[in-house]
Protein backbone atom coordinates (compact mmCIF):
# COMPACT_ATOMS: atom_id res chain seq x y z
CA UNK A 1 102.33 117.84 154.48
CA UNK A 2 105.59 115.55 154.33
CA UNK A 3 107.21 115.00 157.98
CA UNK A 4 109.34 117.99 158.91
CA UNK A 5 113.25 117.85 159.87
CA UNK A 6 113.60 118.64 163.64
CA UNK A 7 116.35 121.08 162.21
CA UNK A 8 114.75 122.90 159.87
CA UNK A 9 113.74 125.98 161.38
CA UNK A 10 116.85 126.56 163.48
CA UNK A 11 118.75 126.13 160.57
CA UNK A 12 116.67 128.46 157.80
CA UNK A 13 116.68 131.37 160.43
CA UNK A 14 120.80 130.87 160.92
CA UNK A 15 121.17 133.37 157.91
CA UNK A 16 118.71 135.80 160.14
CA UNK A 17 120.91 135.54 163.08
CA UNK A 18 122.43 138.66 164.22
CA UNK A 19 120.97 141.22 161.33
CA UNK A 20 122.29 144.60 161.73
CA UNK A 21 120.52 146.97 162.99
CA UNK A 22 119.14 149.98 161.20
CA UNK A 23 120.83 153.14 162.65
CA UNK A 24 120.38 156.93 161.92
CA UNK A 25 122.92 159.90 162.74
CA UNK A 26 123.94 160.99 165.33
CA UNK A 27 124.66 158.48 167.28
CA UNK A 28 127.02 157.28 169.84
CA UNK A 29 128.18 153.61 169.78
CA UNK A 30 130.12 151.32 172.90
CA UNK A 31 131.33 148.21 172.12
CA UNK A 32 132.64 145.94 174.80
CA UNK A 33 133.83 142.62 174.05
CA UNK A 34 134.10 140.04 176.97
CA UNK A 35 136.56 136.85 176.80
CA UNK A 36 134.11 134.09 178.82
CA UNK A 37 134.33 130.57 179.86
CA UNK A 38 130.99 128.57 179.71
CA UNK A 39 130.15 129.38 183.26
CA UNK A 40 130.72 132.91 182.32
CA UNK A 41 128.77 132.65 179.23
CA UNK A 42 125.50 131.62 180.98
CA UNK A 43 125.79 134.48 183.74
CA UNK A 44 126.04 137.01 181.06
CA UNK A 45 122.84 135.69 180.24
CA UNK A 46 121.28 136.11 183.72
CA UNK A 47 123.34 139.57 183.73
CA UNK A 48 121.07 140.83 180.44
CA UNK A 49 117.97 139.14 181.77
CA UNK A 50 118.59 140.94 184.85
CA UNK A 51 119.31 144.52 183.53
CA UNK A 52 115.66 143.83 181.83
CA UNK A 53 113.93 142.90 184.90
CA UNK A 54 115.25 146.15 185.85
CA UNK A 55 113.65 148.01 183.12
CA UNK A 56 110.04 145.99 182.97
CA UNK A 57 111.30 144.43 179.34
CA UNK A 58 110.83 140.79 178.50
CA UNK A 59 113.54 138.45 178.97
CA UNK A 60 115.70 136.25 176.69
CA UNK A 61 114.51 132.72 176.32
CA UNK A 62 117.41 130.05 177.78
CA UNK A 63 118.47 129.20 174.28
CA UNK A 64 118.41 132.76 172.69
CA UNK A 65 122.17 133.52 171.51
CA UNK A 66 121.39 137.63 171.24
CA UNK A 67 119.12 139.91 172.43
CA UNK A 68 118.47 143.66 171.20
CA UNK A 69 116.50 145.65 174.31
CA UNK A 70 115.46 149.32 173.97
CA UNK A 71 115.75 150.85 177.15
CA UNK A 72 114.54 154.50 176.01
CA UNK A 73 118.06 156.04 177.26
CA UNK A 74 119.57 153.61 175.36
CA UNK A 75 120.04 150.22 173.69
CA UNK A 76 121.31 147.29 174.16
CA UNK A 77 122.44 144.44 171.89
CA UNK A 78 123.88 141.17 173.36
CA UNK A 79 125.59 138.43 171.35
CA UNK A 80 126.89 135.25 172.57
CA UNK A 81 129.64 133.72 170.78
CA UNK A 82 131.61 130.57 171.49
CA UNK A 83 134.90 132.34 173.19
CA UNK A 84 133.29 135.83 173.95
CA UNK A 85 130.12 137.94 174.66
CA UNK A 86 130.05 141.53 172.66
CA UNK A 87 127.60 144.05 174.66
CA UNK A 88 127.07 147.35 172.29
CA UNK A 89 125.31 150.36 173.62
CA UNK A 90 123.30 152.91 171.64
CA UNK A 91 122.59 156.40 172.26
CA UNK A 92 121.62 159.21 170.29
CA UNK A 93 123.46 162.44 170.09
CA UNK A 94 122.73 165.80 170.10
CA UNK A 95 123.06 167.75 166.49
CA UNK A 96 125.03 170.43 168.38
CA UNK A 97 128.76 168.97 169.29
CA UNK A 98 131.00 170.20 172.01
CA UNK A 99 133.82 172.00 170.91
CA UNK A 100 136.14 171.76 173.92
CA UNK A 101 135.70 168.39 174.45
CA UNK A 102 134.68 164.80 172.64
CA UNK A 103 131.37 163.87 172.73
CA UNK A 104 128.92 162.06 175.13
CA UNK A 105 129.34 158.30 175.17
CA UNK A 106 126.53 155.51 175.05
CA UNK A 107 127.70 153.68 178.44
CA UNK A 108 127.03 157.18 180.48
CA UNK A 109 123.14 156.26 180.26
CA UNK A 110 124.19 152.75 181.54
CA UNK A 111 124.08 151.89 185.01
CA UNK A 112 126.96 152.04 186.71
CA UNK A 113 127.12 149.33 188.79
CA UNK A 114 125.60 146.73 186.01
CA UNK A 115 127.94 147.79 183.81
CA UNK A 116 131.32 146.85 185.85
CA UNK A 117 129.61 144.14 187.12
CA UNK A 118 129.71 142.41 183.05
CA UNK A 119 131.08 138.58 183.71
CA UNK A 120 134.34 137.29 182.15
CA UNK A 121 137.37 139.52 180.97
CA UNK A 122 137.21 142.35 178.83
CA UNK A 123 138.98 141.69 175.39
CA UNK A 124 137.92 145.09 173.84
CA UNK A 125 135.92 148.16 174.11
CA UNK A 126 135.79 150.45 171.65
CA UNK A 127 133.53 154.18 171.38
CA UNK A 128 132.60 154.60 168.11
CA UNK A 129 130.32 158.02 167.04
CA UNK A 130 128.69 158.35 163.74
CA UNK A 131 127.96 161.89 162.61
CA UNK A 132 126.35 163.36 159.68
CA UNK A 133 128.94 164.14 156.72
CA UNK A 134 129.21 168.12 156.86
CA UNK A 135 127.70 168.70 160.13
CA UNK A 136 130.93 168.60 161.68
CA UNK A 137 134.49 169.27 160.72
CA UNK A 138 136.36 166.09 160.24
CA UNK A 139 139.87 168.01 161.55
CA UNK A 140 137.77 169.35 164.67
CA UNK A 141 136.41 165.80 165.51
CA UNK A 142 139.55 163.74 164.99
CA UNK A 143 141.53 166.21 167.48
CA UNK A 144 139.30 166.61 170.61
CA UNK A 145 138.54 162.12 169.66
CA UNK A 146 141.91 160.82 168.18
CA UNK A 147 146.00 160.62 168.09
CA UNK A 148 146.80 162.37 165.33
CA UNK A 149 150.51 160.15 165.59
CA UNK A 150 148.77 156.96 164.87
CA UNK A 151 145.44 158.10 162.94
CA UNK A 152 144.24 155.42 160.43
CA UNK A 153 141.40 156.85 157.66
CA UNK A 154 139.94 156.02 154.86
CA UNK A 155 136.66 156.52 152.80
CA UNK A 156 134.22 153.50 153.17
CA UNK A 157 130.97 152.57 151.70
CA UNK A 158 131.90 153.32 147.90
CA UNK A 159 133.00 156.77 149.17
CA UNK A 160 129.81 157.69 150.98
CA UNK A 161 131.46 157.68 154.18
CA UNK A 162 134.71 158.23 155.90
CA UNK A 163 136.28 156.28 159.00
CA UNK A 164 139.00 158.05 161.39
CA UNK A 165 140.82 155.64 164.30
CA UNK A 166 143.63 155.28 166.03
CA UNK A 167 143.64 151.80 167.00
CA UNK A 168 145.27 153.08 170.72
CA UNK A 169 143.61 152.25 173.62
CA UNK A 170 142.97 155.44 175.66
CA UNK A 171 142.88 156.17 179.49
CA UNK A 172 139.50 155.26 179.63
CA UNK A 173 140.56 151.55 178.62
CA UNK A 174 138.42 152.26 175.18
CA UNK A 175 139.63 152.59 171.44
CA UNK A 176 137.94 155.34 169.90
CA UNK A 177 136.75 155.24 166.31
CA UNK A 178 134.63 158.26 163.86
CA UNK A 179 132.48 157.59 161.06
CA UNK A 180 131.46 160.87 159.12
CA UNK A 181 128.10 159.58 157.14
CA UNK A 182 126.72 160.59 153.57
CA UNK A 183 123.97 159.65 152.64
CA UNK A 184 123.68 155.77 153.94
CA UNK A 185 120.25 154.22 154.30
CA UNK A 186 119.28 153.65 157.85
CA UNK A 187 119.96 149.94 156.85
CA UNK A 188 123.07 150.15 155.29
CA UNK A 189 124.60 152.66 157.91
CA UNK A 190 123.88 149.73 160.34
CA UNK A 191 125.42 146.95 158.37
CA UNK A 192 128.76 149.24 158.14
CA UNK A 193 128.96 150.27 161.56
CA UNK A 194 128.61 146.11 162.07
CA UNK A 195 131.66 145.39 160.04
CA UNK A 196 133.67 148.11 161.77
CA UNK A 197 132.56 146.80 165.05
CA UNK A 198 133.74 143.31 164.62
CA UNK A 199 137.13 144.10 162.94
CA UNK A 200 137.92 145.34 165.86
CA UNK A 201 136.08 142.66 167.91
CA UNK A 202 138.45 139.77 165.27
CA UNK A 203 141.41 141.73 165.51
CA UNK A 204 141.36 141.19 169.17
CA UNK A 205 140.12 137.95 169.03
CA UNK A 206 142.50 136.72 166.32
CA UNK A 207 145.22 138.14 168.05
CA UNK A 208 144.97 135.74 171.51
CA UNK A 209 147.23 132.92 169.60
CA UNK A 210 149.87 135.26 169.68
CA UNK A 211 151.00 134.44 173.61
CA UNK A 212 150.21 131.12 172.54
CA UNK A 213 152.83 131.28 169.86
CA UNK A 214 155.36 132.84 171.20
CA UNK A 215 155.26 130.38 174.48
CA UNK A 216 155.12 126.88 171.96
CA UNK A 217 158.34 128.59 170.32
CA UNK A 218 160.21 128.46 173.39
CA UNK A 219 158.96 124.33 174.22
CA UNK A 220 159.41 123.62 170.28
CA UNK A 221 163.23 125.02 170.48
CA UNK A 222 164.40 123.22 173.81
CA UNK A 223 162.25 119.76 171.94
CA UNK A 224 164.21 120.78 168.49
CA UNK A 225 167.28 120.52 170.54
CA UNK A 226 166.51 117.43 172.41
CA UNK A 227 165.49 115.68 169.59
CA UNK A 228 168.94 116.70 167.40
CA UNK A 229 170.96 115.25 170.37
CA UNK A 230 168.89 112.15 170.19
CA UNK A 231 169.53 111.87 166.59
CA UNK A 232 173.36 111.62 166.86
CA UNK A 233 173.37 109.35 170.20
CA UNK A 234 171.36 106.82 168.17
CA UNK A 235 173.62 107.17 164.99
CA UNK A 236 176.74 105.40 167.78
CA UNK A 237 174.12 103.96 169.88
CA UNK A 238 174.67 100.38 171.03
CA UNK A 239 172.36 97.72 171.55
CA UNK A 240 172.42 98.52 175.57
CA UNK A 241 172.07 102.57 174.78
CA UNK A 242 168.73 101.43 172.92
CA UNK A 243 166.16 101.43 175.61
CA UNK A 244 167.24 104.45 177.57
CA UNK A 245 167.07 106.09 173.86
CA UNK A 246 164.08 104.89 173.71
CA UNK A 247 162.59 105.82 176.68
CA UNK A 248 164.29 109.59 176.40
CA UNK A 249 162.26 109.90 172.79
CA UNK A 250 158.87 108.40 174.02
CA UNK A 251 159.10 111.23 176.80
CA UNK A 252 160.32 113.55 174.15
CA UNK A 253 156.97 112.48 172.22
CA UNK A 254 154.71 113.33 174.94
CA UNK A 255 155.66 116.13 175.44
CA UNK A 256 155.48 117.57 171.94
CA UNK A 257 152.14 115.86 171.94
CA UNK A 258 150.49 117.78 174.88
CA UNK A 259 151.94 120.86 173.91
CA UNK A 260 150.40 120.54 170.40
CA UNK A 261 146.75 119.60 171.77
CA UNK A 262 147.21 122.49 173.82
CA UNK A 263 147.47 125.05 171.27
CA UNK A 264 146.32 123.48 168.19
CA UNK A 265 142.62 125.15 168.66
CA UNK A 266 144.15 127.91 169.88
CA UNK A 267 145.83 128.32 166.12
CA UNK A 268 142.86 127.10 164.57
CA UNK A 269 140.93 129.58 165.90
CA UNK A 270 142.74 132.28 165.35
CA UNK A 271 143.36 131.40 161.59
CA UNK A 272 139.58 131.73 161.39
CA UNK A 273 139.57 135.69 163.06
CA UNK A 274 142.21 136.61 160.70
CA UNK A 275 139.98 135.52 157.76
CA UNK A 276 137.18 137.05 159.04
CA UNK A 277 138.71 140.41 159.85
CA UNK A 278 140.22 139.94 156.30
CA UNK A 279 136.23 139.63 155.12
CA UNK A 280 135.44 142.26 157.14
CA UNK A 281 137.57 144.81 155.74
CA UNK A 282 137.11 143.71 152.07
CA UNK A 283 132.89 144.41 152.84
CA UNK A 284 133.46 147.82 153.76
CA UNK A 285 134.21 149.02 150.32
CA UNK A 286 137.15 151.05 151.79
CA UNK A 287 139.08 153.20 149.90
CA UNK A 288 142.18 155.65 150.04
CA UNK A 289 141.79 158.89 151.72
CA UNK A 290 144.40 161.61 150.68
CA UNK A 291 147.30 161.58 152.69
CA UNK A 292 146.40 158.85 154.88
CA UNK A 293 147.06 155.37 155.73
CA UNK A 294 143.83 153.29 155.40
CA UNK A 295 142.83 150.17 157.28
CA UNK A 296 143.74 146.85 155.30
CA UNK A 297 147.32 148.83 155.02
CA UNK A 298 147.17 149.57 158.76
CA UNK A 299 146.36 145.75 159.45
CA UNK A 300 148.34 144.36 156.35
CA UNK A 301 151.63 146.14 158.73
CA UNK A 302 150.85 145.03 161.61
CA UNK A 303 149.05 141.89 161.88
CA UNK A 304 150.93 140.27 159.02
CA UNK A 305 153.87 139.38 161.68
CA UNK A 306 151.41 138.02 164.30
CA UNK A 307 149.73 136.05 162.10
CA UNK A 308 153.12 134.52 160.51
CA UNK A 309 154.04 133.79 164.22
CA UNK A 310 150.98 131.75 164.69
CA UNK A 311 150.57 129.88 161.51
CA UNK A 312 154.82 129.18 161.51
CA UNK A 313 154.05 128.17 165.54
CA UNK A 314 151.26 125.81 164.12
CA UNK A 315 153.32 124.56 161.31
CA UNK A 316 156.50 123.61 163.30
CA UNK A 317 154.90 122.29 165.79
CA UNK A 318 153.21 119.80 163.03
CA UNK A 319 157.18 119.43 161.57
CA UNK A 320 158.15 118.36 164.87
CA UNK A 321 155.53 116.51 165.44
CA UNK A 322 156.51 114.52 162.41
CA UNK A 323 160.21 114.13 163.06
CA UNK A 324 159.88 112.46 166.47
CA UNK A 325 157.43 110.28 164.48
CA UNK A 326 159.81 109.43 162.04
CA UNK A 327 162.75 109.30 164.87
CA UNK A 328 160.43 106.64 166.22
CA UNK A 329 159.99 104.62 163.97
CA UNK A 330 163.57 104.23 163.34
CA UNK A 331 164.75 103.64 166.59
CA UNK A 332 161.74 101.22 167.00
CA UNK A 333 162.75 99.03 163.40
CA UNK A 334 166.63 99.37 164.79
CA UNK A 335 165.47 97.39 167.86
CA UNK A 336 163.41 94.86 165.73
CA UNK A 337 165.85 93.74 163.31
CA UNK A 338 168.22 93.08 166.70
CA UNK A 339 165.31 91.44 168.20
CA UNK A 340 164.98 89.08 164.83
CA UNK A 341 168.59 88.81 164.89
CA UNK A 342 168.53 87.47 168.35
CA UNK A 343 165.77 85.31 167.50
CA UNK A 344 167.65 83.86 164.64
CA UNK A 345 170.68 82.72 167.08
CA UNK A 346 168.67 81.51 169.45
CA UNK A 347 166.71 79.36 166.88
CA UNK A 348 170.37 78.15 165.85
CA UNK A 349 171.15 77.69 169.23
CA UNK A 350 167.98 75.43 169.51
CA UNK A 351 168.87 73.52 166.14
CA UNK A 352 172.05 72.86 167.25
CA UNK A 353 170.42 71.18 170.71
CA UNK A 354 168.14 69.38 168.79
CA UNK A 355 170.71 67.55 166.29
CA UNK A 356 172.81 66.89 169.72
CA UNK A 357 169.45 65.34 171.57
CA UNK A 358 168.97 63.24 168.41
CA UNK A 359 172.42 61.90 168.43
CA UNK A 360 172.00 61.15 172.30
CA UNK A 361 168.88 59.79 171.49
CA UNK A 362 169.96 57.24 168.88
CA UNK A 363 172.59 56.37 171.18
CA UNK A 364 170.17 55.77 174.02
CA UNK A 365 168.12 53.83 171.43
CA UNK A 366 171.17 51.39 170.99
CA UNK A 367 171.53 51.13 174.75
CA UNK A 368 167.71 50.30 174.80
CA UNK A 369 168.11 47.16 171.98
CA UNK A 370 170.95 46.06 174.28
CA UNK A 371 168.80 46.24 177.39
CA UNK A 372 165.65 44.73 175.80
CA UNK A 373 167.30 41.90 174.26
CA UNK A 374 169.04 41.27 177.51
CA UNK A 375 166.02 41.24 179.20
CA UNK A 376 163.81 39.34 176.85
CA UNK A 377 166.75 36.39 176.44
CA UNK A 378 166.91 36.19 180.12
CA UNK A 379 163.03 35.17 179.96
CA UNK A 380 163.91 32.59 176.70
CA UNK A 381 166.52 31.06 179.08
CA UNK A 382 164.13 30.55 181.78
CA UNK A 383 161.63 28.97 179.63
CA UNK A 384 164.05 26.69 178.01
CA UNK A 385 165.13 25.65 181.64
CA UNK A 386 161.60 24.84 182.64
CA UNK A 387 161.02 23.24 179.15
CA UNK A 388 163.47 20.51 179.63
CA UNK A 389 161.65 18.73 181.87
CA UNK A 390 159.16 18.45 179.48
CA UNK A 391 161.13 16.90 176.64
CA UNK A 392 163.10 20.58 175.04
CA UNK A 393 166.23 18.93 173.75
CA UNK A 394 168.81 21.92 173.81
CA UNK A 395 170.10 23.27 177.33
CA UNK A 396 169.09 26.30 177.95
CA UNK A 397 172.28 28.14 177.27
CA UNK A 398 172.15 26.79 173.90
CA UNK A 399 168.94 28.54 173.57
CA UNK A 400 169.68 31.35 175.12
CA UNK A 401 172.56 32.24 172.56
CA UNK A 402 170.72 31.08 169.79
CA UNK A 403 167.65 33.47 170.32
CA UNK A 404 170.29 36.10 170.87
CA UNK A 405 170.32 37.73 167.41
CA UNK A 406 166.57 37.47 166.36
CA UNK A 407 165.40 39.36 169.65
CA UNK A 408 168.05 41.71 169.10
CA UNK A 409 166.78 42.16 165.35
CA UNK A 410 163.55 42.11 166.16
CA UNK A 411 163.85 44.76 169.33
CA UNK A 412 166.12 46.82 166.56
CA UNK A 413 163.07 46.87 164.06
CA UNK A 414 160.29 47.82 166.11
CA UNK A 415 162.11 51.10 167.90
CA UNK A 416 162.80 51.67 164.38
CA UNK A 417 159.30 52.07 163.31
CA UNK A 418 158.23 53.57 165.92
CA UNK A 419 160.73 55.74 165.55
CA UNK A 420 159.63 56.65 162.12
CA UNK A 421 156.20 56.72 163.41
CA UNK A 422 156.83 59.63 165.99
CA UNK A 423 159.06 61.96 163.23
CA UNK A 424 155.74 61.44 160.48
CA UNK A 425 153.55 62.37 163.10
């Protein structure tokens, strides 16, 4: 058999991670989401593994990303995500419902002390109870569970079942959501309640760029203010103003910078939980129930504005971003040509030295023939004095004057070419 990709397997049994669970009626759901760092992540972990021990069930493997234990009591499923751990608990009900009060919850079989003992920050718990259609009366239910002031419902599953929330969080510290089943398989009851389950677990998640947002708009408005002021002192800037400009907008820069890497995740992330509790809501097959307001409208209200907070946040900080880019550059090319301008004079400036050294130099060159010849006659003189004891018939200052104008030529000539020589080279 051809060699195997290390990858393979992990990545075929990524469409079998986290299946939903088959589920029958009635039940009784809790669904507690925890926000986690990556220490916190790992000791949830150990907290599962250790709630197993507990119970004489087999562990989760170090690399195992969820976990589904059946505890007789109840169940547990545990999910590990990148910013959050979900815990849901399962119980079964009993067929006959109290009338004077809401149901029994899944986290009374859970122990206690385990149970507040869950690492990292709760993000959002939610009790969720799935009857039988027509076992119960929907009005009954919805009072002793629900707000009738903000009650959200709708018929879900192609109009096999019906959904009743609030979306409040109740003095408990848990949302509280109904779902009144027809007649869903086992396995398609499960993949609903999954969907429900996580647009709650989205909505919350989505909704942590909000802070975010509103905190950038306060930095981007004091930077959008700064950066209009440095506008119009560069406009009547002078060439001395230039560097403390500068210096004001590189600071300016860095700041917009680090804010922006701080929350540009943040954005990106939550851009991603809006589509998914978008998703979410589309695969529940939801449709109107008479009289009341159903989900997507619920969400469509009241999300819309946080998510336009975000996604404006991310976009002006990008805008901004791009102005003090663009402010940059200017500034930066304003200092450049004055910095080639300054060049130019100076290489003027140097010309101008250059012609003058020449002229000094030409003059120093006629000095030089002057002194040479001077020199080298002297020597002619001296030799025409010793040569006249040997027979030279002219006196030496005869000779002296005589030689006078070929040295002088001759000096002349050869500065001259060397002259040339030096200026080729």
């Amino acid at each position: 058999m051809a060699l195997q990709h290390p990858q393979r397997a992990a990545l075929h049994n990524e469409i079998h991670a986290r299946p939903p669970e088959a589920m029958a009626v009635p039940l009784c759901i809790a669904h507690v989401v925890m926000a986690c760092n990556a220490q916190e992540r790992e000791e949830s972990r150990a907290h599962i593994a250790r709630l197993a021990r507990d119970h004489h069930q087999a562990q989760p493997d170090a690399t195992s990303t969820h976990a589904r234990m059946d505890f007789g009591l109840f169940k547990v499923r545990w999910e590990l995500h990148t910013e959050f751990v979900t815990w849901t608990f399962l119980r079964p009900l009993k067929s006959e419902l109290p009338i004077d009060r809401e149901p029994d919850t899944a986290i009374d079989a859970v122990p206690r002390e385990w149970l507040a003992a869950l690492p990292g920050q709760c993000l959002a718990s939610m009790h969720l109870w799935v009857l039988a259609a027509g076992s119960v009366e929907p009005d009954t239910v919805v009072k002793q569970v629900l707000s009738d002031e903000t009650l959200v419902a709708s018929t879900v599953a192609d109009g096999f079942a019906e959904v009743y929330t609030d979306f409040k969080i109740h003095a408990d510290s848990f949302s509280r959501m109904v779902l009144l089943a027809g007649s869903l398989t086992p396995r398609r009851l499960g993949r609903l309640v999954q969907c429900l389950l996580e647009i709650e677990t989205y909505r919350m998640a989505a909704l942590l760029g909000l802070p975010a947002a509103r905190e950038a708009s306060l930095v981007l408005a004091s930077a959008e203010v700064e950066l209009a002021d440095l506008a119009q002192a560069i406009r009547s800037a002078t060439r001395d103003d230039e560097p403390a400009l500068l210096d004001r907008l590189t600071r300016l820069a860095g700041q917009v910078e680090s804010q922006h890497a701080a929350t540009h995740s943040r954005f990106s992330a939550s851009a991603a939980y809006f589509e998914l509790v978008d998703k979410r809501i589309h695969d529940i097959g939801e449709s109107r129930l008479a009289g009341m307001q159903t989900i997507r409208e619920f969400m469509d209200r009241r999300l819309t504005p946080a998510r336009s907070t975000c996604e404006w946040s991310s976009r002006r900080q990008d805008a901004l971003s791009q102005r003090v880019s663009r402010m940059s550059n200017l500034l930066r090319t304003r200092v450049e040509i004055e910095q080639q301008q300054s060049s130019q004079a100076l290489l003027a400036t140097m010309n101008s030295r250059q012609g003058l050294q020449l002229k000094m130099q030409s003059t120093v060159e006629g000095l030089s023939v002057a002194a040479i010849t001077y020199y080298i006659v002297g020597l002619v003189s001296y030799l025409a004095k010793g040569a006249q004891h040997i027979g030279w018939p002219w006196s030496p200052e005869i000779t002296a004057a005589s030689t006078i104008p070929v040295v002088a030529l001759a000096v002349w000539w050869s500065l001259r070419r060397l002259h040339d020589k030096v200026f080729k080279a």
